[in-house]
C-alpha atoms as a PDB file:
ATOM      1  CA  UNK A   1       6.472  -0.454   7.817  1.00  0.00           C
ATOM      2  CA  UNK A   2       3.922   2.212   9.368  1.00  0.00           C
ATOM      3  CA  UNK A   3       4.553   1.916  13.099  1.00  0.00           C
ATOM      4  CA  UNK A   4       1.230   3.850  14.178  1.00  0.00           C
ATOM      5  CA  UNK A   5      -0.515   2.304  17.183  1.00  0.00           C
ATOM      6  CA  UNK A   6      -3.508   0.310  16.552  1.00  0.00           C
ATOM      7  CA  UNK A   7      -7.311   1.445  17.075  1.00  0.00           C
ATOM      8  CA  UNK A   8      -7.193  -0.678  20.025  1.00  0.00           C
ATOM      9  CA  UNK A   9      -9.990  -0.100  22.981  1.00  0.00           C
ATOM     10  CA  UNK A  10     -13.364   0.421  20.120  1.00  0.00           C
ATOM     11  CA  UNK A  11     -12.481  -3.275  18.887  1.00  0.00           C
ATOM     12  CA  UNK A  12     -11.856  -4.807  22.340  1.00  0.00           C
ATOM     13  CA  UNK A  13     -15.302  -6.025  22.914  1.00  0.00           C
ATOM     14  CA  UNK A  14     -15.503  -7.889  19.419  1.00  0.00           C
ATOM     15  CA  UNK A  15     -15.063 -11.446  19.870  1.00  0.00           C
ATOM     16  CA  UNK A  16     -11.940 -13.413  17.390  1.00  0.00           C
ATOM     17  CA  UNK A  17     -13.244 -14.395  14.937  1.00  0.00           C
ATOM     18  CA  UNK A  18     -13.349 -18.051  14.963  1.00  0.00           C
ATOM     19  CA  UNK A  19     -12.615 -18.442  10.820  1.00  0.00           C
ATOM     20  CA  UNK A  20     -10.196 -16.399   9.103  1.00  0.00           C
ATOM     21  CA  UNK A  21     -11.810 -12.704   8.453  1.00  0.00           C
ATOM     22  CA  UNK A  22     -10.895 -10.815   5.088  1.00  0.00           C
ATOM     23  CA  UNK A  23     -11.183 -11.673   1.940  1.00  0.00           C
ATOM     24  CA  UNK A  24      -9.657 -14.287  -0.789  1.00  0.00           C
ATOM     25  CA  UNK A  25      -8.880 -13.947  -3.985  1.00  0.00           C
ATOM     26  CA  UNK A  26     -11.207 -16.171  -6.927  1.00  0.00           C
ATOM     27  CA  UNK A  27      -9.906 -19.650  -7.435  1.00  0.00           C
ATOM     28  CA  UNK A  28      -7.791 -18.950  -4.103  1.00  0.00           C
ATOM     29  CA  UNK A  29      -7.284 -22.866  -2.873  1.00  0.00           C
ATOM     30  CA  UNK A  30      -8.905 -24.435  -0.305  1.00  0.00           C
ATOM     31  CA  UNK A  31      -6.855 -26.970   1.980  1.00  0.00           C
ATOM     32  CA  UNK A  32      -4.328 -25.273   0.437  1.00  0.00           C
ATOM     33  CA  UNK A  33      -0.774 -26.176   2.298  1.00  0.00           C
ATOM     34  CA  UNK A  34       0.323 -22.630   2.554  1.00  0.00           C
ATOM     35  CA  UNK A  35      -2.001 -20.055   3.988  1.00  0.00           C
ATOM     36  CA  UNK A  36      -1.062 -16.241   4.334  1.00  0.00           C
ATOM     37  CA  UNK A  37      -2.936 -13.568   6.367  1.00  0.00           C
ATOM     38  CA  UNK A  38      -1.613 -10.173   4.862  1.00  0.00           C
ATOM     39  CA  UNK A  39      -2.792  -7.503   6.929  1.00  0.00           C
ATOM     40  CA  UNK A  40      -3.045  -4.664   5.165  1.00  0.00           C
ATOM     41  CA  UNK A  41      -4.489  -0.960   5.365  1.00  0.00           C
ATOM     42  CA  UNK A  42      -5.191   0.853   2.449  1.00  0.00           C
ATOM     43  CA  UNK A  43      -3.515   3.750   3.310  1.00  0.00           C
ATOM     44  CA  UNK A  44       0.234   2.482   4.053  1.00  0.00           C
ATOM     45  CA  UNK A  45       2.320   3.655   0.992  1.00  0.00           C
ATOM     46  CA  UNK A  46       4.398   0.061   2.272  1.00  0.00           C
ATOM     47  CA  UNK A  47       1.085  -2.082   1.857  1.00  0.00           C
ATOM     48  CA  UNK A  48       1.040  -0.791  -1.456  1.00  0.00           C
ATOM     49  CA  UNK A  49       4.271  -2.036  -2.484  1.00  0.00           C
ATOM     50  CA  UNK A  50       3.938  -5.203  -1.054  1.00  0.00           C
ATOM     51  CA  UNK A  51       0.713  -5.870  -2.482  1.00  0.00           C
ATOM     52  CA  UNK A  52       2.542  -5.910  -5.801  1.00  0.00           C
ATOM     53  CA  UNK A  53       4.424  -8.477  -4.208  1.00  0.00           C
ATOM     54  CA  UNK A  54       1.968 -10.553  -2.878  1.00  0.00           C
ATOM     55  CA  UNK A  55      -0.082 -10.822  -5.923  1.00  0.00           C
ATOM     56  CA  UNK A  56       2.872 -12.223  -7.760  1.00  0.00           C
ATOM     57  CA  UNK A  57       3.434 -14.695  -5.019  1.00  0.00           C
ATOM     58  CA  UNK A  58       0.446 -16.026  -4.523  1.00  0.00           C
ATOM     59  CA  UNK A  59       0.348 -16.573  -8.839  1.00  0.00           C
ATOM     60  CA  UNK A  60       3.249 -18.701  -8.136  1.00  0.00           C
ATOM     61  CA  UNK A  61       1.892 -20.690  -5.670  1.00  0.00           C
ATOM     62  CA  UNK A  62      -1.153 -20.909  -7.487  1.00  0.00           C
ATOM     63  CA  UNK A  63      -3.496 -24.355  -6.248  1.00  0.00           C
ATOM     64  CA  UNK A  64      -0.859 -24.163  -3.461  1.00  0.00           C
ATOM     65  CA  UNK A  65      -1.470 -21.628  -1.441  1.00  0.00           C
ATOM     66  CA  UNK A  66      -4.290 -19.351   0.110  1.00  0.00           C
ATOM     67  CA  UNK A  67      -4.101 -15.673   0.934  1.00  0.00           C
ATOM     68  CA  UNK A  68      -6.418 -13.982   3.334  1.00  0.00           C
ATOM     69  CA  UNK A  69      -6.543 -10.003   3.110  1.00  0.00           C
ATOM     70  CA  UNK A  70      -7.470  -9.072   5.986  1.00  0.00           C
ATOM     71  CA  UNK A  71      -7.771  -5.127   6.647  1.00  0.00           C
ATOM     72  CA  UNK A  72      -6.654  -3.455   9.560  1.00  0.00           C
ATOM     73  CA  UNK A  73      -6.685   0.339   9.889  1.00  0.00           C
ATOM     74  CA  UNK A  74      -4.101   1.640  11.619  1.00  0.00           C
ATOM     75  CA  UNK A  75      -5.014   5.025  14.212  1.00  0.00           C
ATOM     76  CA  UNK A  76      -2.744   7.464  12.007  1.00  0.00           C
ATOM     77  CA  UNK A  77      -4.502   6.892   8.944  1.00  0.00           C
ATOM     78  CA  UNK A  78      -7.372   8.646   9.187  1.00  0.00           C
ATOM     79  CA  UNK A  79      -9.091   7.733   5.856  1.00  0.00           C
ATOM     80  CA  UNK A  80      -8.454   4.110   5.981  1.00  0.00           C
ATOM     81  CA  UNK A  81     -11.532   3.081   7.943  1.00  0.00           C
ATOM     82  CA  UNK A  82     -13.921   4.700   5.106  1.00  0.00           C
ATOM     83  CA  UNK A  83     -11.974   3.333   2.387  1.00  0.00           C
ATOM     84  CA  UNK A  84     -12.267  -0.385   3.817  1.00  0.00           C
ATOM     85  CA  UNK A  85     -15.740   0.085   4.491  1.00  0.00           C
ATOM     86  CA  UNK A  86     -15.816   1.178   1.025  1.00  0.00           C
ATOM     87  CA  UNK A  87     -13.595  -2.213  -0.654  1.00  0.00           C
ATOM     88  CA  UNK A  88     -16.065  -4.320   1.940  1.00  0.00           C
ATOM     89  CA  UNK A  89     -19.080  -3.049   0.089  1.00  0.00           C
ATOM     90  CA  UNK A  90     -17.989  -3.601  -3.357  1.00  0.00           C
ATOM     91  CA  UNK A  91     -17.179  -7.251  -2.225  1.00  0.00           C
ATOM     92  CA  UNK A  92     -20.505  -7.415  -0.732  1.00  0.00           C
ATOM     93  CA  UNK A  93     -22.596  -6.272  -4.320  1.00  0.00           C
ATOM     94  CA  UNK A  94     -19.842  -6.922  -7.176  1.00  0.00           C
ATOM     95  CA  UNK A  95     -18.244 -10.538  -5.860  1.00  0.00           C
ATOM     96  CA  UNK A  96     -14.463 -11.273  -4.516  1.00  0.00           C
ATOM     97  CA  UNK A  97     -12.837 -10.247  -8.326  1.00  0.00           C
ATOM     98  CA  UNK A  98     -14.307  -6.813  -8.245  1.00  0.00           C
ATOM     99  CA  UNK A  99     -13.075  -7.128  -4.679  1.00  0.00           C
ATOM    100  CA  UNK A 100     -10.111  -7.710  -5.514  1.00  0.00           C
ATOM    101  CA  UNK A 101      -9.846  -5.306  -8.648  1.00  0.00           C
ATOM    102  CA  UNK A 102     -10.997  -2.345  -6.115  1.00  0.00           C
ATOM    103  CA  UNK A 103      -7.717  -2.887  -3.871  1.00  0.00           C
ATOM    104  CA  UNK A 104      -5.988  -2.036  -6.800  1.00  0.00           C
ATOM    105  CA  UNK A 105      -8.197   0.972  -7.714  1.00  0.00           C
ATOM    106  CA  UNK A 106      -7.331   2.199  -3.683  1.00  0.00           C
ATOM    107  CA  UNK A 107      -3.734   1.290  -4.251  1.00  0.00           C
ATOM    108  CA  UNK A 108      -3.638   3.480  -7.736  1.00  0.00           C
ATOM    109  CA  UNK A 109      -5.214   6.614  -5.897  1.00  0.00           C
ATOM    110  CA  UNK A 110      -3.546   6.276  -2.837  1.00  0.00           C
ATOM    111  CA  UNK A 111      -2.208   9.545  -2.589  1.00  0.00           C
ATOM    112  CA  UNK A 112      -5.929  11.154  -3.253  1.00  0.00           C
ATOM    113  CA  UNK A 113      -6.703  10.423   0.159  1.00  0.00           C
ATOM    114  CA  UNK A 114      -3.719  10.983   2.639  1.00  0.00           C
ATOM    115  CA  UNK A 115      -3.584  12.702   5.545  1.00  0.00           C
ATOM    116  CA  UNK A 116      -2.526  15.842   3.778  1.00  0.00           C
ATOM    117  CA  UNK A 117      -4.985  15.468   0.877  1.00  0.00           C
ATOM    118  CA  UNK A 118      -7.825  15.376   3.468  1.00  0.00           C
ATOM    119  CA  UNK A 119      -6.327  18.406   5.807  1.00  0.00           C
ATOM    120  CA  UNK A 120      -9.020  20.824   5.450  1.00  0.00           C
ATOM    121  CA  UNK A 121     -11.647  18.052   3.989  1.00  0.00           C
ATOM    122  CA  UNK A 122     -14.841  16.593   5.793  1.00  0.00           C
ATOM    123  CA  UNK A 123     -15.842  12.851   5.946  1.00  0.00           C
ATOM    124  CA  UNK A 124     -18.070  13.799   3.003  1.00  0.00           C
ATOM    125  CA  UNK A 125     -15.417  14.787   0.979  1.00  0.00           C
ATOM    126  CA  UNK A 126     -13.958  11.250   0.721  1.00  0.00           C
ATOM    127  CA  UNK A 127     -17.521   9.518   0.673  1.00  0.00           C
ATOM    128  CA  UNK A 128     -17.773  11.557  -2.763  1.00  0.00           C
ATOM    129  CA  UNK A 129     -14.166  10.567  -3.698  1.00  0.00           C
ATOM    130  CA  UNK A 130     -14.561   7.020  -2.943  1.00  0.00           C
ATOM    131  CA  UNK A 131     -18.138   7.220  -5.336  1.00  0.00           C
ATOM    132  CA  UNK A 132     -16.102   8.517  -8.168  1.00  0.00           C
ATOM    133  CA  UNK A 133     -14.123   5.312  -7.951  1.00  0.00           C
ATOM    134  CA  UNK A 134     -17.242   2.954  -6.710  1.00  0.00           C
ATOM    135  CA  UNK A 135     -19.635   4.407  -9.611  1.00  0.00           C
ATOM    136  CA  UNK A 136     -17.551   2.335 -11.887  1.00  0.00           C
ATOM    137  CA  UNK A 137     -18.740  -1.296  -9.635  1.00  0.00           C
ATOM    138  CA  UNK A 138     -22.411   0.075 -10.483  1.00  0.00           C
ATOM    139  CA  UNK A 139     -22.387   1.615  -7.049  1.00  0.00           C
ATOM    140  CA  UNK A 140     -23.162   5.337  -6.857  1.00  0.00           C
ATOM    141  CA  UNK A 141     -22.923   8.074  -3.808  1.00  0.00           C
ATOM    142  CA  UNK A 142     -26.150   7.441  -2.060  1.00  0.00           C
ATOM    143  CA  UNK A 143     -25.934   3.339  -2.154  1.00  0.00           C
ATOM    144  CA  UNK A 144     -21.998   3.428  -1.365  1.00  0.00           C
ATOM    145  CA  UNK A 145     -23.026   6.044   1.873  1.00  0.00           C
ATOM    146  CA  UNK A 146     -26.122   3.710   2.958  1.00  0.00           C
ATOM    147  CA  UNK A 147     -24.135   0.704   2.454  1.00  0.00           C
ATOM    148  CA  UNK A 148     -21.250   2.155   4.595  1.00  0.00           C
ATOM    149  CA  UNK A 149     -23.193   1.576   7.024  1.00  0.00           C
ATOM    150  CA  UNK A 150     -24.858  -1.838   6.874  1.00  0.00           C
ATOM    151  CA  UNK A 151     -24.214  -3.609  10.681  1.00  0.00           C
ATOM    152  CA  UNK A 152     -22.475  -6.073   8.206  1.00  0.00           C
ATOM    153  CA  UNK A 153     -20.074  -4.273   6.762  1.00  0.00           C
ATOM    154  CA  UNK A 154     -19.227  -2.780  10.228  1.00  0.00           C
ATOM    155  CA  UNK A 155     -19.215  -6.365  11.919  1.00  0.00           C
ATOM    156  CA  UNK A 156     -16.472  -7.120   8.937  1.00  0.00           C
ATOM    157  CA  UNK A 157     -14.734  -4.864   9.667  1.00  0.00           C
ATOM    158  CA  UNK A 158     -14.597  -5.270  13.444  1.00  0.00           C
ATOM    159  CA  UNK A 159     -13.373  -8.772  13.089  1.00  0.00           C
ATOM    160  CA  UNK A 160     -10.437  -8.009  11.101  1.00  0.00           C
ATOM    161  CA  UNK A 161      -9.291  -5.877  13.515  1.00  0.00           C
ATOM    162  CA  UNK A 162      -9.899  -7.842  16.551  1.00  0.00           C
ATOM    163  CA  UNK A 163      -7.979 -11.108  14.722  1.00  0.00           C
ATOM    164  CA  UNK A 164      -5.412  -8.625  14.205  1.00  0.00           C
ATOM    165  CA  UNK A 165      -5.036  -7.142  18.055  1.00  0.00           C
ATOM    166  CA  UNK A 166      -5.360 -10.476  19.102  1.00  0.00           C
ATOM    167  CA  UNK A 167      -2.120 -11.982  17.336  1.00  0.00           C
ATOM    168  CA  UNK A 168      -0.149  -8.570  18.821  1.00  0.00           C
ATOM    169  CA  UNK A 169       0.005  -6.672  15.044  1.00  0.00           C
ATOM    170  CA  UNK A 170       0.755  -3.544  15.365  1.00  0.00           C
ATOM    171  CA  UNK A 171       2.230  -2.285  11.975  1.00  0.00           C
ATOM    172  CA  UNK A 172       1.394  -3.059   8.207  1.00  0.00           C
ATOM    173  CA  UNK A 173       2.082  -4.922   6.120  1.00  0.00           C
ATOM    174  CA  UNK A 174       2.334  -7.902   8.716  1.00  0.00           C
ATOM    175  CA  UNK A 175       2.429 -11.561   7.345  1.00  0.00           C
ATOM    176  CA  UNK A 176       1.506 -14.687   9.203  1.00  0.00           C
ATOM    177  CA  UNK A 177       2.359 -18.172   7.188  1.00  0.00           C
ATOM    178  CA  UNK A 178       0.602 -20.967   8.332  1.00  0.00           C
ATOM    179  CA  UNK A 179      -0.086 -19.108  11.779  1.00  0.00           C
ATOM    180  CA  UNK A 180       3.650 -18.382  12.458  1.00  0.00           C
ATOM    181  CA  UNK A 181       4.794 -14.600  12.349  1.00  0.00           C
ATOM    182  CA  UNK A 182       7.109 -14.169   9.482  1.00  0.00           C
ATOM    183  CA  UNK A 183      10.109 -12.101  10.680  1.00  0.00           C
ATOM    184  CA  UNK A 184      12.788 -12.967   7.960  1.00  0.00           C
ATOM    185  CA  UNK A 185      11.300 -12.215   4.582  1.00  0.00           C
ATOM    186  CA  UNK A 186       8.759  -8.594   4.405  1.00  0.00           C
ATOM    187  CA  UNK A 187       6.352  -6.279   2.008  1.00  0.00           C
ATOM    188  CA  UNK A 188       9.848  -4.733   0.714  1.00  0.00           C
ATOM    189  CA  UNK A 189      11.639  -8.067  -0.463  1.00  0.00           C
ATOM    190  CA  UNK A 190      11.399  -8.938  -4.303  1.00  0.00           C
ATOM    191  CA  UNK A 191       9.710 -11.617  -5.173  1.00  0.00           C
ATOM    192  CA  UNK A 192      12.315 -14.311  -5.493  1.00  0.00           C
ATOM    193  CA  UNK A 193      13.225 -13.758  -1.702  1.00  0.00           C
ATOM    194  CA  UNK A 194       9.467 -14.363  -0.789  1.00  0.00           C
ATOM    195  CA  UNK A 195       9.497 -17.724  -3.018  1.00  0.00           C
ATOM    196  CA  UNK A 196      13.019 -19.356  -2.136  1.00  0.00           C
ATOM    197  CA  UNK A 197      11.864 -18.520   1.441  1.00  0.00           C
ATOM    198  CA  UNK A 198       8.509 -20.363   1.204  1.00  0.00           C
ATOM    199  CA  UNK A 199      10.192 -22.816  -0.613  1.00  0.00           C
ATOM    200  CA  UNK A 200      12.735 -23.285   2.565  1.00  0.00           C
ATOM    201  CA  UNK A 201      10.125 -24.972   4.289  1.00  0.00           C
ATOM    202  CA  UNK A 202       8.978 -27.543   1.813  1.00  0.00           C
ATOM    203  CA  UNK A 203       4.809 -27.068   2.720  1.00  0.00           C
ATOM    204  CA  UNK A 204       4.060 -26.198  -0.499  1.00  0.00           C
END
């Protein structure tokens, strides 16, 4: 897990959210019996792993289960905040597949924008980098950097982060199932561990 504290006193003042923020993936069940808040930022080389995870989990428990993404930038990863204003916009314009399909894209060129990629490199630098990607979503540099900013996107953002301070996260990935921390299974377990553990419960 990345241990780096949380951006804690700029999200203070946002109310929690009173409905799960983040995003779900299509066909994603609702009044499903298992729900999972994966809180993720972009930029943790563990989120990345477990995403793999999670994706094949939640096909299992397809009509069963409902996943909430649900970004939270943690204060050491300096590019993260762009990049999930970035995802948040393609949601906004391209739907919650292209969403979806954009994690990956982040996942994929995760190294592009690390902390030592973006050394000697302005907040510019990565708005261009992030265009390369978004271009492909219909989205070029000048509507990705206005869009960046929409009160809406920010708001989104804000939420996610204040849902996360409030439950006490602190590293990612962190998992919540059904509103309980989970604490015996995590991002680095294979996939059978994650299903004969949900399975353990018999919610599903």
């Amino acid at each position: 897990k990345a241990t780096v504290s949380v951006l804690y006193w700029s999200f203070m003042s946002v109310p929690v959210p009173y409905r799960f923020p983040g995003h779900t993936p299509p066909g994603s069940t609702q009044g499903a019996g298992v729900v999972l808040e994966f809180y993720v930022d972009v930029q943790c080389p563990y989120c990345k792993k477990a995403w793999e995870t999670v994706k094949q989990v939640v096909e299992h428990f397809k009509g069963k289960m409902k996943l909430y993404f649900i970004p939270y930038v943690l204060a050491g990863h300096q590019q993260a905040y762009d990049c999930h204003r970035a995802l948040e916009v393609v949601g906004r314009k391209c739907g919650p597949a292209n969403y979806f399909s954009f994690v990956d894209v982040l996942f994929k060129h995760q190294s592009e924008f690390s902390n030592p990629q973006f050394k000697t490199k302005s907040p510019l630098d990565l708005l261009r980098l992030l265009a390369s990607w978004t271009v492909d979503y219909g989205i070029g540099l000048e509507e990705l950097g206005a869009s960046m900013e929409d009160d809406a996107v920010f708001d989104a953002i804000k939420a996610a982060q204040r849902r996360g301070i409030s439950l006490g996260v602190w590293s990612t990935p962190t998992f919540y199932l059904n509103g309980a921390l989970l604490t015996k299974v995590s991002g680095g377990d294979d996939v059978c561990t994650w299903i004969d553990y949900i399975d353990s419960f018999d919610i599903t």
